[in-house]
C-alpha atoms as a PDB file:
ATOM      1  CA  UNK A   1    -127.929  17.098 210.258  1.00  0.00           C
ATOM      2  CA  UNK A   2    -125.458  15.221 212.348  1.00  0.00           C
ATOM      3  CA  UNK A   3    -121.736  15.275 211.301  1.00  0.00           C
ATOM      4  CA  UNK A   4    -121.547  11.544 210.713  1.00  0.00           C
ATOM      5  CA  UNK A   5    -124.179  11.956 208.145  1.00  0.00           C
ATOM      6  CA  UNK A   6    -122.486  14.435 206.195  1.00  0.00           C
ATOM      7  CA  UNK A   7    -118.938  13.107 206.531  1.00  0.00           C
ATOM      8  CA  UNK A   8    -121.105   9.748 204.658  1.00  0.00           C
ATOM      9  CA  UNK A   9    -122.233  12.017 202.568  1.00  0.00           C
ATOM     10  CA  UNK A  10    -118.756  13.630 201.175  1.00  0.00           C
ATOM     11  CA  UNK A  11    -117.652   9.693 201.056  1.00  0.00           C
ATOM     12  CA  UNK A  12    -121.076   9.055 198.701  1.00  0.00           C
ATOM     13  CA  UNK A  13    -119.682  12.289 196.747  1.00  0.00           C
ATOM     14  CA  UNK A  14    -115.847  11.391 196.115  1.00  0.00           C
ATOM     15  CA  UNK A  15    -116.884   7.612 195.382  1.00  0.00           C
ATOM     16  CA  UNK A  16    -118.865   8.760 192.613  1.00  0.00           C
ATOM     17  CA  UNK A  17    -115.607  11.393 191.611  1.00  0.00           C
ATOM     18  CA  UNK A  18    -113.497   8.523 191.372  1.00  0.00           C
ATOM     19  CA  UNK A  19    -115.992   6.255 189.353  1.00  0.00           C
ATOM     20  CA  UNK A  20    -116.867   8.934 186.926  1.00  0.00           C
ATOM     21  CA  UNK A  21    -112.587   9.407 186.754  1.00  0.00           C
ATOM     22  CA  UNK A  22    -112.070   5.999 185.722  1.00  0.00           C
ATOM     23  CA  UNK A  23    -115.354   5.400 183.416  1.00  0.00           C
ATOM     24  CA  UNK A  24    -113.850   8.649 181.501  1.00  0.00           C
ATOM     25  CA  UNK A  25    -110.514   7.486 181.655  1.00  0.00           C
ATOM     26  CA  UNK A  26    -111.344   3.856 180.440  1.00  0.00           C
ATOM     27  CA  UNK A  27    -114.024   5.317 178.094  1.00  0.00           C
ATOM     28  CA  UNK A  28    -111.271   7.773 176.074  1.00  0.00           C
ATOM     29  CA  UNK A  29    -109.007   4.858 175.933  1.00  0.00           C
ATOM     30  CA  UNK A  30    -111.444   3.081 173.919  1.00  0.00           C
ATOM     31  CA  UNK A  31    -112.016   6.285 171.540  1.00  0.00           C
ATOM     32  CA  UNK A  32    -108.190   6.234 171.256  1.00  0.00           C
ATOM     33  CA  UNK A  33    -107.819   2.820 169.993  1.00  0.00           C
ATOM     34  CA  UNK A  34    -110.841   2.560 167.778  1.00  0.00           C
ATOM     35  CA  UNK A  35    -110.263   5.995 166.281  1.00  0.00           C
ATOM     36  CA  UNK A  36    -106.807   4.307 165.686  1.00  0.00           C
ATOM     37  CA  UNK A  37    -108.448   1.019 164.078  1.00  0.00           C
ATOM     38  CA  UNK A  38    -110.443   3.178 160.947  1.00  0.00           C
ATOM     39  CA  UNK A  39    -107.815   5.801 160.870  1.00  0.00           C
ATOM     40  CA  UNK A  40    -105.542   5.406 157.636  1.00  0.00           C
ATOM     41  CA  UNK A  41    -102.789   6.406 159.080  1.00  0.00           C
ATOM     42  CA  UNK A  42    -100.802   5.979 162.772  1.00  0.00           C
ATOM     43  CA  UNK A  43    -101.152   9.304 164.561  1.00  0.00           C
ATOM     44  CA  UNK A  44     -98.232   8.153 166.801  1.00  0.00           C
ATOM     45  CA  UNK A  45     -95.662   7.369 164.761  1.00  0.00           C
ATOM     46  CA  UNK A  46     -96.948  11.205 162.629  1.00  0.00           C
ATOM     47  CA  UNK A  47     -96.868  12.595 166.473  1.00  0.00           C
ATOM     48  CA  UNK A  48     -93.096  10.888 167.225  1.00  0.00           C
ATOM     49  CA  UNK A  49     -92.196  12.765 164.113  1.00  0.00           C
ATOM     50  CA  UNK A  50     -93.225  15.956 165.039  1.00  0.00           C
ATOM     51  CA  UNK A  51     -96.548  16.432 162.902  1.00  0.00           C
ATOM     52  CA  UNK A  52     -98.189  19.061 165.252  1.00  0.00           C
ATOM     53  CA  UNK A  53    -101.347  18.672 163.331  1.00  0.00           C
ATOM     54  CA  UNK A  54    -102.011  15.360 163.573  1.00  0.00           C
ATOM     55  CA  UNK A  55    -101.328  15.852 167.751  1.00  0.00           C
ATOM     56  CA  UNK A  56    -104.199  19.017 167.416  1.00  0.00           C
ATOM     57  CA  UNK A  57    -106.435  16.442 165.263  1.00  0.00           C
ATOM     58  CA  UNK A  58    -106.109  13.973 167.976  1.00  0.00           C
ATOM     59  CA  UNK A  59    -106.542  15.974 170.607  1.00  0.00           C
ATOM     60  CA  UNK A  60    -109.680  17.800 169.461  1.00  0.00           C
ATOM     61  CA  UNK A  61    -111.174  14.466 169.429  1.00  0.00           C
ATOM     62  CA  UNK A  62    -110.275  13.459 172.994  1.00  0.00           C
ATOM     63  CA  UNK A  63    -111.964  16.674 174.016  1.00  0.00           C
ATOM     64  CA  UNK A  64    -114.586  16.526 172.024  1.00  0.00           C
ATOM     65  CA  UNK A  65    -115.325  13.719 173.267  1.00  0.00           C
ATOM     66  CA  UNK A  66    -115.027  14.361 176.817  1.00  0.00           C
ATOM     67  CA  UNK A  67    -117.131  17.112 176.256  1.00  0.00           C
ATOM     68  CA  UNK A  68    -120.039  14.980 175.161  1.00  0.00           C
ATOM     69  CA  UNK A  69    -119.818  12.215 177.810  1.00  0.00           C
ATOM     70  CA  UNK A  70    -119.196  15.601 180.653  1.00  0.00           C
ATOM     71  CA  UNK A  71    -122.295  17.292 179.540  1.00  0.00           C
ATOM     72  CA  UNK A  72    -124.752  13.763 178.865  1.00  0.00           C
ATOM     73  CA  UNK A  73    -123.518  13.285 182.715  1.00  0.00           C
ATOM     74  CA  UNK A  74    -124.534  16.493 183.804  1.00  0.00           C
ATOM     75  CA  UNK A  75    -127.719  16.954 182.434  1.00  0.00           C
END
């Protein structure tokens, strides 16, 4: 294994980083707003105010989430 081949390699590797970065990124953004949409209530103005639970409720749904489009990726 030549070193060109494996420097095209690490490119393959990080180009695949980056799209997985963005897909997740652009993928949670969608969550946000929808979760938004059939929520009764806006969680930012209740966040702006300083309702801590309604930031943890949020939250635990961006990671949960993320933690079920990581592991479909991985397996």
């Amino acid at each position: 294994m030549n070193v060109s081949h494996l420097f095209l390699q690490y490119l393959i590797t990080f180009g695949w980083a980056v799209t997985g970065a963005i897909s997740m990124a652009v993928a949670l953004g969608i969550l946000v707003k929808i979760f938004s949409w059939i929520s009764p209530i806006n969680e930012w103005k209740e966040i702006e105010k300083g309702n801590m639970s309604m930031a943890v409720v949020l939250g635990s749904v961006i990671l949960g989430t993320a933690l079920v489009i990581g592991f479909t990726l991985t397996s």
